[in-house]
N, C-alpha and C. Protein backbone atom coordinates (compact mmCIF):
# COMPACT_ATOMS: atom_id res chain seq x y z
N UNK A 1 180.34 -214.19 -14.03
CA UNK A 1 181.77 -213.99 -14.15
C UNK A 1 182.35 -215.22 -14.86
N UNK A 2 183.98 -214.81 -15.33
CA UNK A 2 184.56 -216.05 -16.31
C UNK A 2 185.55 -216.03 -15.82
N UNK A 3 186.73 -217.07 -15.33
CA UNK A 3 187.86 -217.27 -15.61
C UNK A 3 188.35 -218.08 -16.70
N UNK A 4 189.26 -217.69 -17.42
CA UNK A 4 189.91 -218.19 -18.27
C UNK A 4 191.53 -218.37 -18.10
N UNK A 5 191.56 -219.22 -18.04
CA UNK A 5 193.23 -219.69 -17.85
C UNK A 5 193.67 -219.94 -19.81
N UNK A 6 194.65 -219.02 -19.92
CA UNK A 6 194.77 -219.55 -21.32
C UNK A 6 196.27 -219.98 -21.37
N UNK A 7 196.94 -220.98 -22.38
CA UNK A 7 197.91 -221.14 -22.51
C UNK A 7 198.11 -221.20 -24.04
N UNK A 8 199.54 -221.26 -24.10
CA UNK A 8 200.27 -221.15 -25.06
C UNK A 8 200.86 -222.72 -25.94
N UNK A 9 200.00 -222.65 -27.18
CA UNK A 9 199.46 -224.07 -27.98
C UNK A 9 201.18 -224.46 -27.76
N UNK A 10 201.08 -225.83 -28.28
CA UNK A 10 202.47 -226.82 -28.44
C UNK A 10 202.88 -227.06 -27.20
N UNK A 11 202.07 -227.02 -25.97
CA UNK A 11 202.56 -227.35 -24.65
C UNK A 11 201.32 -228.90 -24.79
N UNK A 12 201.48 -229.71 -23.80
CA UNK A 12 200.68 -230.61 -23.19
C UNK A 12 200.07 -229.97 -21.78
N UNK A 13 199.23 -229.39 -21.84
CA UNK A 13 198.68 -229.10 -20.46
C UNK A 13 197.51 -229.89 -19.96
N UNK A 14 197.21 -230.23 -19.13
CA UNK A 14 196.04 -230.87 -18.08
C UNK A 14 195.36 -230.27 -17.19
N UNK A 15 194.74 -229.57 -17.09
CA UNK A 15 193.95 -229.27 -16.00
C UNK A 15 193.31 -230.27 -15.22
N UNK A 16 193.20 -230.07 -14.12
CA UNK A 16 193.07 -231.68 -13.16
C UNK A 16 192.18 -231.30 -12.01
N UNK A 17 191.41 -231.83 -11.10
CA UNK A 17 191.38 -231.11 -9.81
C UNK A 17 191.50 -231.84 -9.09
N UNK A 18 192.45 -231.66 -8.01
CA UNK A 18 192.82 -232.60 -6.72
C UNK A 18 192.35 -232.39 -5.68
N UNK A 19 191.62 -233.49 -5.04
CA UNK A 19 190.76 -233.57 -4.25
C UNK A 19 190.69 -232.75 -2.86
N UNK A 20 192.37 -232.74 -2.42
CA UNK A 20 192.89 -232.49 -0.92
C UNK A 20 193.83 -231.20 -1.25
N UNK A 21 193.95 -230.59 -2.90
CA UNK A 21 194.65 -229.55 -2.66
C UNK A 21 194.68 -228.09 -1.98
N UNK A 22 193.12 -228.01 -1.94
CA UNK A 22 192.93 -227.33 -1.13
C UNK A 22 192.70 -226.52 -0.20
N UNK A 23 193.41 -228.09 1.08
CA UNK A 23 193.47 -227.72 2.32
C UNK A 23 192.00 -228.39 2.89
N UNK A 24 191.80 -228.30 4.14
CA UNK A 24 190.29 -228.43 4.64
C UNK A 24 190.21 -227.39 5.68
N UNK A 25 188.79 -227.30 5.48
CA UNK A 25 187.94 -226.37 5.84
C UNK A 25 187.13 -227.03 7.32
N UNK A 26 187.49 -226.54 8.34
CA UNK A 26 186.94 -227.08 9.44
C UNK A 26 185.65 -226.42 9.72
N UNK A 27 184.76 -225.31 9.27
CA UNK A 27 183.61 -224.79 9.09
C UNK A 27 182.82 -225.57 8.46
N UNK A 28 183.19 -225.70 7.25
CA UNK A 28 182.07 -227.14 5.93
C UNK A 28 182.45 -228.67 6.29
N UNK A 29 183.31 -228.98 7.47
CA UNK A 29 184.01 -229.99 7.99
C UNK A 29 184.02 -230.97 6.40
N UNK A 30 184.74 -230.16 5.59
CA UNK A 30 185.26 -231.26 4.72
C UNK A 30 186.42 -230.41 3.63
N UNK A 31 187.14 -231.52 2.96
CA UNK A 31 188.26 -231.02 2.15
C UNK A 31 187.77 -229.99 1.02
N UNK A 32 188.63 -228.95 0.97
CA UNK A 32 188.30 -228.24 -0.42
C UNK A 32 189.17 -228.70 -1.71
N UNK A 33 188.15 -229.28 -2.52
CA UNK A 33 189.19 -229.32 -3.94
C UNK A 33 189.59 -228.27 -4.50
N UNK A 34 191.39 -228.25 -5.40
CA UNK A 34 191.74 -227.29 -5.93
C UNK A 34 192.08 -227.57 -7.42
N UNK A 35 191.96 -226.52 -8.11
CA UNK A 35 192.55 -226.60 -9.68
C UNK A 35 193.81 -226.79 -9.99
N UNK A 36 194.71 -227.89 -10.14
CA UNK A 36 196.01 -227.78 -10.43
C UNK A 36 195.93 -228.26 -12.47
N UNK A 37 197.33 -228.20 -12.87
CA UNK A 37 197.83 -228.28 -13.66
C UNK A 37 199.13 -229.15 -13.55
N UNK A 38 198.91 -230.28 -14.75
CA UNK A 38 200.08 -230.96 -14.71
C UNK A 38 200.53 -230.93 -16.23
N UNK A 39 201.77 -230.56 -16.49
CA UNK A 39 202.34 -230.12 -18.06
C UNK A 39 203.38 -231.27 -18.40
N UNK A 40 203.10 -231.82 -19.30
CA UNK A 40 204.14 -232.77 -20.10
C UNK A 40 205.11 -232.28 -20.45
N UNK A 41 206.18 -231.82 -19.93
CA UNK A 41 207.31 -231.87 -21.32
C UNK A 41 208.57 -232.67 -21.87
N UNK A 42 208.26 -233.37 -22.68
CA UNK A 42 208.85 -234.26 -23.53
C UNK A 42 209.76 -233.94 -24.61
N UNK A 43 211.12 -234.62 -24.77
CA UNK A 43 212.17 -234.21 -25.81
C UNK A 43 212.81 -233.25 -25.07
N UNK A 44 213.12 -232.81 -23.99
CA UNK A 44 214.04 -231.86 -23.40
C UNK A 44 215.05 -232.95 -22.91
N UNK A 45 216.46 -231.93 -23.09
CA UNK A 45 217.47 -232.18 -22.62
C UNK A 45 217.68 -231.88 -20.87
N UNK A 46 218.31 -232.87 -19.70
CA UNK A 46 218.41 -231.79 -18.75
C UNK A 46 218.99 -230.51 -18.72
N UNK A 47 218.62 -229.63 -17.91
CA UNK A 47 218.86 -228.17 -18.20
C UNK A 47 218.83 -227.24 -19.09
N UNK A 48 217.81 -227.99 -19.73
CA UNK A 48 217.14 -227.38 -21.05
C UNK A 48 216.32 -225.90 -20.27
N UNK A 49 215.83 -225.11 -20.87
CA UNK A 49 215.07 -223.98 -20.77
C UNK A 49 214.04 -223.99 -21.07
N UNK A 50 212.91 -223.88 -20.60
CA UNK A 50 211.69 -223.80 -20.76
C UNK A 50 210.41 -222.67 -20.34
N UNK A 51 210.18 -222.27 -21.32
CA UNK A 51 209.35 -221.00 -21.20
C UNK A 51 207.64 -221.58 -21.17
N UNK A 52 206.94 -221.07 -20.17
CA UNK A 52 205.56 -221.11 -20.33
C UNK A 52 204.88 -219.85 -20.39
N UNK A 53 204.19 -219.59 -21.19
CA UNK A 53 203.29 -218.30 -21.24
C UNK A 53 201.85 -218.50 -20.82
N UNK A 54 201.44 -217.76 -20.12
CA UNK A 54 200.16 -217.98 -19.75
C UNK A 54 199.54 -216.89 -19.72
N UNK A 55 198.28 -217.24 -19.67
CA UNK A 55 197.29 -215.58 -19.24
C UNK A 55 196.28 -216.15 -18.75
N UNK A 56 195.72 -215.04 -17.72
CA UNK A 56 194.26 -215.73 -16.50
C UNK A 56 193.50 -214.19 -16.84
N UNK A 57 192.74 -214.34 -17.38
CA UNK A 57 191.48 -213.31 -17.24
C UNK A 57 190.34 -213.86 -16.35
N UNK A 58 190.10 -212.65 -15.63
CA UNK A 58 188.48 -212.71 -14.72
C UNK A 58 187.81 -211.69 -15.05
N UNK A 59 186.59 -211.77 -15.37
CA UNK A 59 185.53 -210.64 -16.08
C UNK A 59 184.17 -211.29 -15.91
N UNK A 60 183.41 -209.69 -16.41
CA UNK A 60 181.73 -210.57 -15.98
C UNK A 60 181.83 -211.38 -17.65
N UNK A 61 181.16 -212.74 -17.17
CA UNK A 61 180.83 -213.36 -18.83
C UNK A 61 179.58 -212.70 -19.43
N UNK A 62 180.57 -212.44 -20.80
CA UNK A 62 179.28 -211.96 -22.27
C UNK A 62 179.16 -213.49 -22.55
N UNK A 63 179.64 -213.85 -23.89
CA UNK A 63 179.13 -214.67 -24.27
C UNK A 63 180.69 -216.03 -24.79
N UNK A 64 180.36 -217.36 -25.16
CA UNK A 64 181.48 -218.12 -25.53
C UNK A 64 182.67 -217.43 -26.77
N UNK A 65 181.94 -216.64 -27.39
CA UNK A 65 182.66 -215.71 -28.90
C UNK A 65 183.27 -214.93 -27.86
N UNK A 66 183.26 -213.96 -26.82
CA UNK A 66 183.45 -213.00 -26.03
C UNK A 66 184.70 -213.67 -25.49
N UNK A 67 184.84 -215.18 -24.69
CA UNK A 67 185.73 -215.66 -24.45
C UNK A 67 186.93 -216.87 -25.63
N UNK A 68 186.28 -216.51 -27.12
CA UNK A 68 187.11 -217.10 -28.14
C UNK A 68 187.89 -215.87 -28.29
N UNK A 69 187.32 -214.81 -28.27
CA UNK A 69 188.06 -213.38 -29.07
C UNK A 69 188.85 -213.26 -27.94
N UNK A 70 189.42 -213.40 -26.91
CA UNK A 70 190.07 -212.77 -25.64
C UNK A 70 191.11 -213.58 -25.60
N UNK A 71 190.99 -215.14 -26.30
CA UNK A 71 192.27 -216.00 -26.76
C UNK A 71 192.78 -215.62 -27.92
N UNK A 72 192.44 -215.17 -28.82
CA UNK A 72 192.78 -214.81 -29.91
C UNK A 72 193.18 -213.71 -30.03
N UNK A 73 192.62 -212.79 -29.49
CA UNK A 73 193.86 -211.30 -29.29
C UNK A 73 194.92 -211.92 -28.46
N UNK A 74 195.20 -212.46 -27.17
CA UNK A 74 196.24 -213.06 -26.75
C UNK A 74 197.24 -213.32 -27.98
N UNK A 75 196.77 -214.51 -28.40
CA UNK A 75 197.54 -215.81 -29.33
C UNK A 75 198.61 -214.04 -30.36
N UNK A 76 197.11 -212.98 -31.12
CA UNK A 76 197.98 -212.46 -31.90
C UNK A 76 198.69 -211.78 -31.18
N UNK A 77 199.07 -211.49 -30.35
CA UNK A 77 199.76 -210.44 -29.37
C UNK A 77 200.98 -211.46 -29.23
N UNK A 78 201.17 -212.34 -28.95
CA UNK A 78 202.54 -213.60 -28.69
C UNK A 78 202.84 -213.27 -30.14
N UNK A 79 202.70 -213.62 -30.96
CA UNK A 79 203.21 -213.70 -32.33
C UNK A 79 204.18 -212.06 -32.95
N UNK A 80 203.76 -211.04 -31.99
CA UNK A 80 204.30 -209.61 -32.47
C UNK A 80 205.66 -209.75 -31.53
């Protein structure tokens, strides 16, 4: 299987993983790390508007081309 978190270019995104996000697990008696995201945005005014587009696909993995082409129909699909 693949997840793909895709976003939408001209953002600053980070994918990060924090150690204690989460939660702990008193069965594996230890913390579960979680996937967060931390996004830059720079040059905004306050109360500026800000749009993020995203897309999360989960599927069985074919191959890395399988998960280039699945950003790229995205990307052309934003542009219509």
């Amino acid at each position: 299987m693949v997840l793909i978190y895709m976003f939408e270019r001209g953002h600053e995104i980070i994918p990060y993983m924090s150690p204690s996000g989460g939660g702990y697990n008193a069965e594996l008696e230890r913390k579960c790390p979680a996937w967060d995201f931390r996004y830059r945005l720079s040059g905004l005014t306050p109360g500026e508007e800000v749009v993020l587009r995203t897309r999360l696909v989960y599927k069985p993995f074919v191959s890395r081309e399988d998960v280039l082409a699945e950003y790229e129909a995205w990307r052309e699909g934003l542009a219509q």
